[in-house]
C-alpha atoms as a PDB file:
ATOM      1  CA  UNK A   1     -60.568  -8.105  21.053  1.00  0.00           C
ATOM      2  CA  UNK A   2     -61.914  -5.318  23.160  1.00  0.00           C
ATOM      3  CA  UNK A   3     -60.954  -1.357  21.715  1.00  0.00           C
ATOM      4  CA  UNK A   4     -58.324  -0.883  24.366  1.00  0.00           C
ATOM      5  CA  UNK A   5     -56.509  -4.234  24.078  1.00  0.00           C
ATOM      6  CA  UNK A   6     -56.268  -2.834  19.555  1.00  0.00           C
ATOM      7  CA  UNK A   7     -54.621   0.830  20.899  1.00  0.00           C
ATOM      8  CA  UNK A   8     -52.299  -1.087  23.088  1.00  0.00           C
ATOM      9  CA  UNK A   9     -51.142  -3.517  20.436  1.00  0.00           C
ATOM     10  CA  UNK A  10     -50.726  -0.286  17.679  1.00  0.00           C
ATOM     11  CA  UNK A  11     -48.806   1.602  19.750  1.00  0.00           C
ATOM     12  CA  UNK A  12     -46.601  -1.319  20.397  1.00  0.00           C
ATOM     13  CA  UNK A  13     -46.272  -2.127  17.015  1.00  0.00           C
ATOM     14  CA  UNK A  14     -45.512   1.426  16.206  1.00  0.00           C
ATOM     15  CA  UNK A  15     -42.701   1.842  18.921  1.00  0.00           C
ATOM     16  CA  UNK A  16     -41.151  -1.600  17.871  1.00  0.00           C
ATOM     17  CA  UNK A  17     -41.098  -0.389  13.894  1.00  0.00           C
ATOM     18  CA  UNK A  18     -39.303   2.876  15.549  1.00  0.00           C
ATOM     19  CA  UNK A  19     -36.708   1.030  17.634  1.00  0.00           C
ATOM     20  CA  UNK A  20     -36.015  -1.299  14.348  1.00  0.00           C
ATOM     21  CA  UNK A  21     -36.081   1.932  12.030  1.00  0.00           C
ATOM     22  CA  UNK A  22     -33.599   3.611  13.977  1.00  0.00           C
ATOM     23  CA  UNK A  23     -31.404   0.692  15.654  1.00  0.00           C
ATOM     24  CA  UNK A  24     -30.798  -0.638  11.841  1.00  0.00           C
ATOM     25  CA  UNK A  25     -28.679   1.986  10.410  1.00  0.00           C
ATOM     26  CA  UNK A  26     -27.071   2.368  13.345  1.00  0.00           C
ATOM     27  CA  UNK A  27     -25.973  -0.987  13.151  1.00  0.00           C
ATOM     28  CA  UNK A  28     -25.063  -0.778   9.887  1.00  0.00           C
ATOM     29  CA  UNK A  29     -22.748   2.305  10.883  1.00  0.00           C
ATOM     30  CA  UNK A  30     -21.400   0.343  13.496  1.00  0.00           C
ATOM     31  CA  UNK A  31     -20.137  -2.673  11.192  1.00  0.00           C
ATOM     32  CA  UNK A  32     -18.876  -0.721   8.350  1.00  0.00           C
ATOM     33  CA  UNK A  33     -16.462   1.909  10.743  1.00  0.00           C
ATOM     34  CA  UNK A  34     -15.666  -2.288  11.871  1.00  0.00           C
ATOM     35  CA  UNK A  35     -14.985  -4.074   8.710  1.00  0.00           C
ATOM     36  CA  UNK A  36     -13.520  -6.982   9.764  1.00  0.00           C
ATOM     37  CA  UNK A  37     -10.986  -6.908   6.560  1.00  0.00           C
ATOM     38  CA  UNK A  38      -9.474  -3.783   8.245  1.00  0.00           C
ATOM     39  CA  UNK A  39      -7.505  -6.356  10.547  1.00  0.00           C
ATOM     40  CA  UNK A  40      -5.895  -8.167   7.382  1.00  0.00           C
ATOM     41  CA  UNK A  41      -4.900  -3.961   5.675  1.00  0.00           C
ATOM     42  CA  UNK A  42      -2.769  -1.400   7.548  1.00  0.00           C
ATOM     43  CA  UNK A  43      -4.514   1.645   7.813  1.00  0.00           C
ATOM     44  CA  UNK A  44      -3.349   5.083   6.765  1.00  0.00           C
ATOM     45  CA  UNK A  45      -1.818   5.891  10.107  1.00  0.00           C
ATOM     46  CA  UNK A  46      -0.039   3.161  10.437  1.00  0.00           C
ATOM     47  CA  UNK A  47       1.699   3.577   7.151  1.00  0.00           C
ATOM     48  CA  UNK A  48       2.199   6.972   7.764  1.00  0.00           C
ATOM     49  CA  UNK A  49       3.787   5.823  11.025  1.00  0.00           C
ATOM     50  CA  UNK A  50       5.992   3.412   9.432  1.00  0.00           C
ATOM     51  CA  UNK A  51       6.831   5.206   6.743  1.00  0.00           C
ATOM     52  CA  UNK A  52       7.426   8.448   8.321  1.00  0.00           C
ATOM     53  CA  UNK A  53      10.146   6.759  10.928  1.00  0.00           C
ATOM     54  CA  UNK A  54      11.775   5.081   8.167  1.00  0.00           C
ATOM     55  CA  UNK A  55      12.541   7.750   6.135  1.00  0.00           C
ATOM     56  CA  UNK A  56      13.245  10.166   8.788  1.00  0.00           C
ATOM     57  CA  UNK A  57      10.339  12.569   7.187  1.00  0.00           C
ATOM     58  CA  UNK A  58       7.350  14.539   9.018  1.00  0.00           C
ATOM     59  CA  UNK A  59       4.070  12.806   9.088  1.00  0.00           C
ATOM     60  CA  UNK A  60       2.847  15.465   7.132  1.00  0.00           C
ATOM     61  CA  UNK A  61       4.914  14.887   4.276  1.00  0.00           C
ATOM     62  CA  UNK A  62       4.202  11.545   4.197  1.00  0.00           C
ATOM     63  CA  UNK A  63       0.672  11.657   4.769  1.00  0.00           C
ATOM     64  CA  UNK A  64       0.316  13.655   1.153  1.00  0.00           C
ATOM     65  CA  UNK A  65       2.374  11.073  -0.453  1.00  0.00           C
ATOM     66  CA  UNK A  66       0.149   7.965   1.411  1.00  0.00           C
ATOM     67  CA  UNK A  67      -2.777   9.588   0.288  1.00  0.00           C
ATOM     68  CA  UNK A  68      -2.399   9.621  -3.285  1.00  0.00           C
ATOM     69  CA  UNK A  69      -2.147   5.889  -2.823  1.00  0.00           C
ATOM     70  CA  UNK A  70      -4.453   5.260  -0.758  1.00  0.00           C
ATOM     71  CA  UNK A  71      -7.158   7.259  -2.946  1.00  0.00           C
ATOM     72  CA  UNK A  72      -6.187   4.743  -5.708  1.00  0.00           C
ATOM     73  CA  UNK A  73      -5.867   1.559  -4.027  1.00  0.00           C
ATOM     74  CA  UNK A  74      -7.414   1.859  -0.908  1.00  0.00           C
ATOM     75  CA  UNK A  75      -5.679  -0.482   2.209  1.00  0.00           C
ATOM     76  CA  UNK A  76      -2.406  -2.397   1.494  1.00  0.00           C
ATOM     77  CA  UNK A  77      -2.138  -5.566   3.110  1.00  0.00           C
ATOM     78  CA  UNK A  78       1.851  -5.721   2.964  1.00  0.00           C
ATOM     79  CA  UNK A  79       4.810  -3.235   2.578  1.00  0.00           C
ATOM     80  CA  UNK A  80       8.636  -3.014   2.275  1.00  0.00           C
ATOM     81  CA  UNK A  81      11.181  -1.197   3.822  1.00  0.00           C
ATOM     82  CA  UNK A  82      14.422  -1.483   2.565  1.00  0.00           C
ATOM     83  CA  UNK A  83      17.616   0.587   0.599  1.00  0.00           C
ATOM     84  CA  UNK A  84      18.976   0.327  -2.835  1.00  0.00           C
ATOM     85  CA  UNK A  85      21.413   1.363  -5.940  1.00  0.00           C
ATOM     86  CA  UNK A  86      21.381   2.911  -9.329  1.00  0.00           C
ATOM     87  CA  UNK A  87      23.129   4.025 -11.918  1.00  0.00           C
ATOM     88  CA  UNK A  88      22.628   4.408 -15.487  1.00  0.00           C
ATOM     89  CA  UNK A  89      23.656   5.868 -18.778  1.00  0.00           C
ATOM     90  CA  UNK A  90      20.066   5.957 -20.615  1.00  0.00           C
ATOM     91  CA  UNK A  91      20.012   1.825 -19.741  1.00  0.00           C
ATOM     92  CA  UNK A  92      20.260   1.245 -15.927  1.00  0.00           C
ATOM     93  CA  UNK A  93      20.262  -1.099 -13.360  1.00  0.00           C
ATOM     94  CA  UNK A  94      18.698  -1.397 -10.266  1.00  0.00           C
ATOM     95  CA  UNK A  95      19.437  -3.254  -7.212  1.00  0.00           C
ATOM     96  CA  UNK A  96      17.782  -3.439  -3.306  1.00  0.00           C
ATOM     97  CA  UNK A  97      17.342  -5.557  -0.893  1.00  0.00           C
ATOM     98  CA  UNK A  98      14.618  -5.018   2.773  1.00  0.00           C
ATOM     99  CA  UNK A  99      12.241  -6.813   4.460  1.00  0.00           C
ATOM    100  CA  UNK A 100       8.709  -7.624   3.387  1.00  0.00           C
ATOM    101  CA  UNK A 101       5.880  -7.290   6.506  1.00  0.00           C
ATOM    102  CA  UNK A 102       2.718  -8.549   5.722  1.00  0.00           C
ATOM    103  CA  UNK A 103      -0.052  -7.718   8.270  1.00  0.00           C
ATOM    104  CA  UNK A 104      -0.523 -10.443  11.060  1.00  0.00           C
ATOM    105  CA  UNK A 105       2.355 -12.843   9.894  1.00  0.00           C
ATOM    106  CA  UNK A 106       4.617 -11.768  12.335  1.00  0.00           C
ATOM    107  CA  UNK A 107       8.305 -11.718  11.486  1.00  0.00           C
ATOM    108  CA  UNK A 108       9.156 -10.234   8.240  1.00  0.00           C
ATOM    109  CA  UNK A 109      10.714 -11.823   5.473  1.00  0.00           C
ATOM    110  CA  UNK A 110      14.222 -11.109   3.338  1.00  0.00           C
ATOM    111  CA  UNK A 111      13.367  -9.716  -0.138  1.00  0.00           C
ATOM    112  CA  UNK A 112      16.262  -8.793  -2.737  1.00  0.00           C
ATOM    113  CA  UNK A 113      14.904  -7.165  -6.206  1.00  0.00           C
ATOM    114  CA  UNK A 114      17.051  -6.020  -9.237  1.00  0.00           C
ATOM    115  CA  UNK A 115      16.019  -4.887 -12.577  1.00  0.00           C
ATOM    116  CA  UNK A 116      17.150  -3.181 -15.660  1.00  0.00           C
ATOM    117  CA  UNK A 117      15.598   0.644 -16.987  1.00  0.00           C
ATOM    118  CA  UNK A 118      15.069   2.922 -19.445  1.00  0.00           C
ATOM    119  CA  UNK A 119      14.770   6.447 -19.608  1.00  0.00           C
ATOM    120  CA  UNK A 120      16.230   9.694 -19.730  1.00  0.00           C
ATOM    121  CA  UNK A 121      18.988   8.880 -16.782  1.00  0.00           C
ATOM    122  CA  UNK A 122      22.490   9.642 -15.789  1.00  0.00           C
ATOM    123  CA  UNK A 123      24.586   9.162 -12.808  1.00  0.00           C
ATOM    124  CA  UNK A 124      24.186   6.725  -9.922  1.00  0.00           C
ATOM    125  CA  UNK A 125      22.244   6.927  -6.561  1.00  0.00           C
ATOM    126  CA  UNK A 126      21.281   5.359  -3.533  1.00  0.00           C
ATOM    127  CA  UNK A 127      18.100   5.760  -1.350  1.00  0.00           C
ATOM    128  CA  UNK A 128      15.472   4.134   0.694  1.00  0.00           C
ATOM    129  CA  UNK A 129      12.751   2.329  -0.241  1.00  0.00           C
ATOM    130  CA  UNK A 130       9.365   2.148   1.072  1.00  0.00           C
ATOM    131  CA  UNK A 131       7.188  -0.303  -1.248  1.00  0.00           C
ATOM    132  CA  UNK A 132       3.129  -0.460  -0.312  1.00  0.00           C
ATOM    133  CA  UNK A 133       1.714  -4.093  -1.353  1.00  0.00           C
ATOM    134  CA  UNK A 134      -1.730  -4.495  -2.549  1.00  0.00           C
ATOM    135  CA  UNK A 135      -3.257  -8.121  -2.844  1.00  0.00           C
ATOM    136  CA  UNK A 136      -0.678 -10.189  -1.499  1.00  0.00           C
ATOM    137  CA  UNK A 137      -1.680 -13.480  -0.526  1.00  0.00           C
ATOM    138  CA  UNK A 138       1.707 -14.783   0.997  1.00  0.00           C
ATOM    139  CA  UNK A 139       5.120 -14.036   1.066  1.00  0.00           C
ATOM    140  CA  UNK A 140       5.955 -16.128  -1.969  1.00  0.00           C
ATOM    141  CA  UNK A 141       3.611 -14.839  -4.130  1.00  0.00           C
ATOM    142  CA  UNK A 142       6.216 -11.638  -4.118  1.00  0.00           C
ATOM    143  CA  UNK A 143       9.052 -13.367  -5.816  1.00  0.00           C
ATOM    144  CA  UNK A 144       7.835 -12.145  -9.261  1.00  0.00           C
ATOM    145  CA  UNK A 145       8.924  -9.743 -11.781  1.00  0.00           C
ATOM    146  CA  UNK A 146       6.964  -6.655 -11.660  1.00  0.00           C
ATOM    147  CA  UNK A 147       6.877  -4.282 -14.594  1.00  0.00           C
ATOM    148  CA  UNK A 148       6.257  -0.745 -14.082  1.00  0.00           C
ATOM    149  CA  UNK A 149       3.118   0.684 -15.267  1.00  0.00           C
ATOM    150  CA  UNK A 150       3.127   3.571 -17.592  1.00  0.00           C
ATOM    151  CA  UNK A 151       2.774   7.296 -16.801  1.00  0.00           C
ATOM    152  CA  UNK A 152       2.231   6.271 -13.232  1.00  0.00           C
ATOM    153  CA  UNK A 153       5.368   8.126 -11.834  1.00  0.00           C
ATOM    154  CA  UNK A 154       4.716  11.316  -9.659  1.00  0.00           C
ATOM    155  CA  UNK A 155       6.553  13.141  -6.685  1.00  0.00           C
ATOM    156  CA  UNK A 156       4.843  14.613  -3.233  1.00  0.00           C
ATOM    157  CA  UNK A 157       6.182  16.434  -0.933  1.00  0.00           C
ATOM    158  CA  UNK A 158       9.679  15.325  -1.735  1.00  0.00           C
ATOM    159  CA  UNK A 159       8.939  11.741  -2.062  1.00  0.00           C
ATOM    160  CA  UNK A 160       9.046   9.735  -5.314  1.00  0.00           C
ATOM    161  CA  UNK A 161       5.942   7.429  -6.118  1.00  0.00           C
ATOM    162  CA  UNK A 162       5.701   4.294  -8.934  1.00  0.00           C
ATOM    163  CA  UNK A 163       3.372   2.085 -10.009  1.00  0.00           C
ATOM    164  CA  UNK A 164       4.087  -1.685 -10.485  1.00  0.00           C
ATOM    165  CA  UNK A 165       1.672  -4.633 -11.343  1.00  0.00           C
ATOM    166  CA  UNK A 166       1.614  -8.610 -12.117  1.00  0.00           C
ATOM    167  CA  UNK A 167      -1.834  -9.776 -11.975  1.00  0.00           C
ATOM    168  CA  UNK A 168      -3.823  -8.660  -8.871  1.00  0.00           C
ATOM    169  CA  UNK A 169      -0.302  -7.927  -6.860  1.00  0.00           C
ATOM    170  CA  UNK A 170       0.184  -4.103  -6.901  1.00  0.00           C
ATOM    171  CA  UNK A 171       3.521  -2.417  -5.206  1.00  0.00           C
ATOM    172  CA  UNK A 172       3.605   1.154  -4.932  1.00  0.00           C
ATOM    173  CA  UNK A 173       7.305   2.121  -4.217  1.00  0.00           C
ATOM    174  CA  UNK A 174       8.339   5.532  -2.200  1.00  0.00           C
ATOM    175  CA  UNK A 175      11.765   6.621  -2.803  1.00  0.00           C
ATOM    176  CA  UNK A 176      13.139   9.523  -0.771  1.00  0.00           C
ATOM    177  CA  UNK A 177      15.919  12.418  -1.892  1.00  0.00           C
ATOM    178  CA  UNK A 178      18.567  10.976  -4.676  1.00  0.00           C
ATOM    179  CA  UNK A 179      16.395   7.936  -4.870  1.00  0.00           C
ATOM    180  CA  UNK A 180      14.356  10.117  -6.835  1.00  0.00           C
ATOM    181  CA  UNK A 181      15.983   9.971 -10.385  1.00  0.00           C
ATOM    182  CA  UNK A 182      14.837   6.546 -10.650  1.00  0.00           C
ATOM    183  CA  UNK A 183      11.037   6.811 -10.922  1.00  0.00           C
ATOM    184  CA  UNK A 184      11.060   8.833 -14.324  1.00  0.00           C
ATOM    185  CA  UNK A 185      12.372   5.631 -15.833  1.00  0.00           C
ATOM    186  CA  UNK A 186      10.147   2.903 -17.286  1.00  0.00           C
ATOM    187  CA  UNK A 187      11.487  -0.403 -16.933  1.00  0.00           C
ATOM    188  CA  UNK A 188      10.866  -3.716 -14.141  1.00  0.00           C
ATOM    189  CA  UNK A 189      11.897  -4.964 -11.142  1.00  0.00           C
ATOM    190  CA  UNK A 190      12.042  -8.894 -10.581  1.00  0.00           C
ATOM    191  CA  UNK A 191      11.848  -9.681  -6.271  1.00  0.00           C
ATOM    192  CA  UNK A 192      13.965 -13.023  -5.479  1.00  0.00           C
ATOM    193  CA  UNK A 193      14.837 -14.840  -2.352  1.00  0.00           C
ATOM    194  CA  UNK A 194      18.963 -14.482  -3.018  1.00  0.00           C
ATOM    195  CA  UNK A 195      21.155 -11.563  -4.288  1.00  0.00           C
ATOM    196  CA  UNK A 196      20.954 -12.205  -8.387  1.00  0.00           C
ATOM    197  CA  UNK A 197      23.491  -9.919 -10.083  1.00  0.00           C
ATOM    198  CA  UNK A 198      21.332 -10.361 -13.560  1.00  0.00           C
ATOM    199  CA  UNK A 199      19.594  -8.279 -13.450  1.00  0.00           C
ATOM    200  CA  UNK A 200      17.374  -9.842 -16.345  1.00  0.00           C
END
């Protein structure tokens, strides 16, 4: 091969190992701000969105309160909107009913959840409820009993935040105003397809 044909076939070489040097990360940029798992989560402004309208707060306020979860748990793939009732003298009972939505199933489906507590709690209350679901493969898979974790209880900007776990499922409850009270106790909730009065 003749001296001129070598420096032609270098500097190709070179500017192809410079187009894949820079075109790979790019790529890779490209398909992580594109995971295609984001279309099976709702993203933070979407549940901001959501949750915002439904409880009649400012984004803002309900931006801090997303973020705390989101920090944790990263995406939810499901939430809750609905309303409950409390009341208690140190034991308590809880009882709501809403509508699960879990992303791309289309309609939503009736959920009812009651469930005993106990804490440092008087009085009675009613609020909304806006529950973030993490891991949920179907809507069936929600009709469980879900204990509350411990210590996981905090308030932002006005809203109330719990943890609750069985096995991989993970709900994250908001409660707004009165609805408050309720997430200092420790106690479970168990999710059915019917209104159960036993709470047990």
């Amino acid at each position: 091969m003749k001296t001129g044909d070598l420096t032609r076939a270098a500097f190709a070489a070179f500017f192809i190992g410079m187009s894949l040097g820079v075109s790979a990360p790019a790529a890779a940029q490209a398909a992580a701000a594109h995971d295609p798992r984001d279309s099976d989560t709702y993203s933070p402004d979407e549940v901001v969105k959501a949750g915002s309208d439904f409880f009649g707060v400012t984004t803002e306020a309900m931006a801090k309160a997303v973020e705390q979860v989101f920090s944790k748990y990263g995406r939810p793939n499901a939430y809750i909107t609905g309303s409950e009732g409390a009341g208690a003298v140190i034991v308590g009972l809880r009882y709501g009913d809403g509508n699960l939505y879990i992303k791309g199933s289309g309609a939503p489906t009736k959920v009812f959840w009651q469930g005993p507590s106990v804490g440092f709690d008087f009085g009675a209350n009613a609020s909304k409820v806006f529950t973030l679901i993490y891991n949920l493969r179907d809507a069936d898979s929600i009709f469980e009993r879900f204990p509350g974790v411990e210590g996981s209880a905090y308030f932002v900007a006005g809203i109330g935040v719990n943890y609750q776990q069985n096995g991989r499922v993970i709900l994250a409850p908001m409660r707004t105003g009165v609805g408050l009270r309720g997430a200092a106790n420790i106690g479970y909730l168990s999710y059915s397809r019917e209104r159960n009065w036993l709470p047990f």
